[in-house]
C-alpha atoms as a PDB file:
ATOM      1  CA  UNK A   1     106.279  31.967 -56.270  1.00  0.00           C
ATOM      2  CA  UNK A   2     103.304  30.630 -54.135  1.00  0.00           C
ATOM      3  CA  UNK A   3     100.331  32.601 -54.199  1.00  0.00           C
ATOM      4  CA  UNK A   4      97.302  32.223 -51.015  1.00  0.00           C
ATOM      5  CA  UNK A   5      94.602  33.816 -50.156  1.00  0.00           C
ATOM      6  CA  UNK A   6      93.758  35.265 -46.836  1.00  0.00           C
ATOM      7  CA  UNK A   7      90.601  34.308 -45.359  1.00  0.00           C
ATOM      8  CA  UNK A   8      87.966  36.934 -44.444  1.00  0.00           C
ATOM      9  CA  UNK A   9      89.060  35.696 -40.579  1.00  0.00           C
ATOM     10  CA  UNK A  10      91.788  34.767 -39.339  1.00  0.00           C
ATOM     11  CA  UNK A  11      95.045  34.562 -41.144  1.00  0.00           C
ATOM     12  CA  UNK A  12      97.683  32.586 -43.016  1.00  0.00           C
ATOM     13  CA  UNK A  13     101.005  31.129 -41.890  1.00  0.00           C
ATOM     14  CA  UNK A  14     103.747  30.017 -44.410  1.00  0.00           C
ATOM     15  CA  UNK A  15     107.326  29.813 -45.096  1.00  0.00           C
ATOM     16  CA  UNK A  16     109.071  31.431 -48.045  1.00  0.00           C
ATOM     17  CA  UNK A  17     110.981  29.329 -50.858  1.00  0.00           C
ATOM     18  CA  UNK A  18     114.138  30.071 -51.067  1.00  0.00           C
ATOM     19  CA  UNK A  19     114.541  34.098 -52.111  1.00  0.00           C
ATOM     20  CA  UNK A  20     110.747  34.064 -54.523  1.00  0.00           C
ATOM     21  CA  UNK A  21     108.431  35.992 -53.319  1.00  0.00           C
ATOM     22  CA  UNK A  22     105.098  34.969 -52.316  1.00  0.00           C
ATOM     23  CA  UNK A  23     101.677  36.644 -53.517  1.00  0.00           C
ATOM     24  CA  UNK A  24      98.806  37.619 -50.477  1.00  0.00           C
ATOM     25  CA  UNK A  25      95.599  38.020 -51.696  1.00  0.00           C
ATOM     26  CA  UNK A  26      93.425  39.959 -49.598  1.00  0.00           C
ATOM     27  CA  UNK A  27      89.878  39.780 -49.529  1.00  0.00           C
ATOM     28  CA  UNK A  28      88.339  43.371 -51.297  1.00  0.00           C
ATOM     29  CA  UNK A  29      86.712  46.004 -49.979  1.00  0.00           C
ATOM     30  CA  UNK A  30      86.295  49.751 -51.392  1.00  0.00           C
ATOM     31  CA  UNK A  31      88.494  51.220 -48.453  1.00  0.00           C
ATOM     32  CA  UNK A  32      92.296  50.217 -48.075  1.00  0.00           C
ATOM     33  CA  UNK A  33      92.673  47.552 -46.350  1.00  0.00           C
ATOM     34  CA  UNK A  34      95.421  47.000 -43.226  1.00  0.00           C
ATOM     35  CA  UNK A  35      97.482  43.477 -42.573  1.00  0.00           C
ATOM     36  CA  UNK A  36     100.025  42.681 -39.949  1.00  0.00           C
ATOM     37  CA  UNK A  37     102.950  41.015 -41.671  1.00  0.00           C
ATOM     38  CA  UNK A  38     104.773  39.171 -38.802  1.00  0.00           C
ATOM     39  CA  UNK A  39     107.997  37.923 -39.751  1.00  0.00           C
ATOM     40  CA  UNK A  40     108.556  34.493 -37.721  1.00  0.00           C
ATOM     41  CA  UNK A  41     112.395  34.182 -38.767  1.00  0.00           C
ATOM     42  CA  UNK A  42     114.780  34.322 -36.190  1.00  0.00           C
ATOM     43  CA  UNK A  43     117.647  35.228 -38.149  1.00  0.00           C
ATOM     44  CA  UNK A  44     117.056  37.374 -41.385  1.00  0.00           C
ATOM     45  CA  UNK A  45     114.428  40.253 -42.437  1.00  0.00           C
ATOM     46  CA  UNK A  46     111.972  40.076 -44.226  1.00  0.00           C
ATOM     47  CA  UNK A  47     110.204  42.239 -47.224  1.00  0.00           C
ATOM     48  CA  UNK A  48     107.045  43.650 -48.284  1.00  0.00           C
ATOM     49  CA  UNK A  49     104.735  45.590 -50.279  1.00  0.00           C
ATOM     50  CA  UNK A  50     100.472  46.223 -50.928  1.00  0.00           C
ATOM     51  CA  UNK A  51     100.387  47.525 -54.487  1.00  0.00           C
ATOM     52  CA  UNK A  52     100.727  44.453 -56.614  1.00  0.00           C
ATOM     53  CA  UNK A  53     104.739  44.942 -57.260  1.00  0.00           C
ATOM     54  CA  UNK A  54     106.502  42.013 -56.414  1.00  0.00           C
ATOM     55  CA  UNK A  55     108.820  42.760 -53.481  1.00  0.00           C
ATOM     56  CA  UNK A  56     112.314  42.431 -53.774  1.00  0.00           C
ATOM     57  CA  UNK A  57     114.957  42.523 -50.802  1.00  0.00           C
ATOM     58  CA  UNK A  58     115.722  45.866 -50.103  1.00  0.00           C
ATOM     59  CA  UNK A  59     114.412  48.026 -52.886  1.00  0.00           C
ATOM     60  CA  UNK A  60     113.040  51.476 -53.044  1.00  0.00           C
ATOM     61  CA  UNK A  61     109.110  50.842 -52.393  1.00  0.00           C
ATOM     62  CA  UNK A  62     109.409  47.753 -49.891  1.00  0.00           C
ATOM     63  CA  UNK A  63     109.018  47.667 -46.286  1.00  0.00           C
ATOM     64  CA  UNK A  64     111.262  45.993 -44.234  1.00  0.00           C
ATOM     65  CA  UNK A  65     110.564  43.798 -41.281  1.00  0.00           C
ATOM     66  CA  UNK A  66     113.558  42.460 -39.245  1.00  0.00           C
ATOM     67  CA  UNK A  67     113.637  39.476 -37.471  1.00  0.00           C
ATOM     68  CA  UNK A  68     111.141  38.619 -35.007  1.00  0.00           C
ATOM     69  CA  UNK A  69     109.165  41.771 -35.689  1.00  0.00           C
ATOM     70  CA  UNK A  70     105.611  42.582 -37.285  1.00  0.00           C
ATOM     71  CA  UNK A  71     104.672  45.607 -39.726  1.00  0.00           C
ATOM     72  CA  UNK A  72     101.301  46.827 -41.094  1.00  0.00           C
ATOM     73  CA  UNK A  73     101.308  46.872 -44.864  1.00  0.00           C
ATOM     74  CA  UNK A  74      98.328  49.071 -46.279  1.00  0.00           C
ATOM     75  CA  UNK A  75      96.732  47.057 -49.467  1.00  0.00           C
ATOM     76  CA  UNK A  76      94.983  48.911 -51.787  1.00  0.00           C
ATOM     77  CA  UNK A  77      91.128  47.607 -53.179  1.00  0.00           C
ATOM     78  CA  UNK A  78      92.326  45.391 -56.170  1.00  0.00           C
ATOM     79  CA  UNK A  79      95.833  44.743 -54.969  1.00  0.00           C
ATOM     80  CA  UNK A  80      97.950  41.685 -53.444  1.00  0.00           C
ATOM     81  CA  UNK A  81     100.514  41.849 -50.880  1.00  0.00           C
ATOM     82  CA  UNK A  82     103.688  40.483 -51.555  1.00  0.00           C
ATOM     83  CA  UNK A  83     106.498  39.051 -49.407  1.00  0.00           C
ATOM     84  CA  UNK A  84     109.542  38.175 -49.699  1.00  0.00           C
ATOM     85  CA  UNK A  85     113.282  36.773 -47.938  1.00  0.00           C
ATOM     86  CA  UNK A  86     115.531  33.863 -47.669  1.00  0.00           C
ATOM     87  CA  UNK A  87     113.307  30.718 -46.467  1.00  0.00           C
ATOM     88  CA  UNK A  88     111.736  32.864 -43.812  1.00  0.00           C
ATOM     89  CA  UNK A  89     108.845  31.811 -41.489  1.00  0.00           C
ATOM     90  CA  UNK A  90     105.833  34.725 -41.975  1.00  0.00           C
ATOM     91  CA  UNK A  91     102.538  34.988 -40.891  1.00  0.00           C
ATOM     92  CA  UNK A  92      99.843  37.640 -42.599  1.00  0.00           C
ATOM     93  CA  UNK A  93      96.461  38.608 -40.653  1.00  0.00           C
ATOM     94  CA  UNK A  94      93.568  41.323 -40.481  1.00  0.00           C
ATOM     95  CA  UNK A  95      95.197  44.185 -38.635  1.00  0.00           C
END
């Protein structure tokens, strides 16, 4: 599990190891906060939640984002984003 933080601007672009999930942490603020979650992969979906559960492929709670597509993920104040797949390409940003 990698863990990164996303910058006030701009965003972060990574690649999943193997099937652990990676931690997002988003920069607080007392309203929810939105990211895009893009996945990059061009063969498998991707997985993720904003309420400090670690996602896991395909379970109640996650959000699924096929290949090549984007979702936004609402993160609570005090929570991470977390993502996760099979060695997949992502890219998080400021929605």
């Amino acid at each position: 599990m990698a863990t990164y933080n996303l910058p006030a601007r701009g965003g972060i672009h990574k690649t999943l190891t193997g099937t652990t999930a990676d931690t997002v942490n988003v920069p607080a603020r007392r309203a929810p906060r939105l990211v895009e979650v893009l996945n990059r992969s061009t063969t498998n979906a991707i997985y993720a939640r904003g309420d400090s559960t670690t996602a896991v492929a395909a379970a109640d709670g996650t959000t699924v984002i096929p290949k090549e597509s984007w979702a936004v993920i609402q993160v609570d104040p005090g929570q991470t984003l977390s993502v996760v797949g099979n060695s997949d390409a992502y890219s998080v940003d400021q929605a």
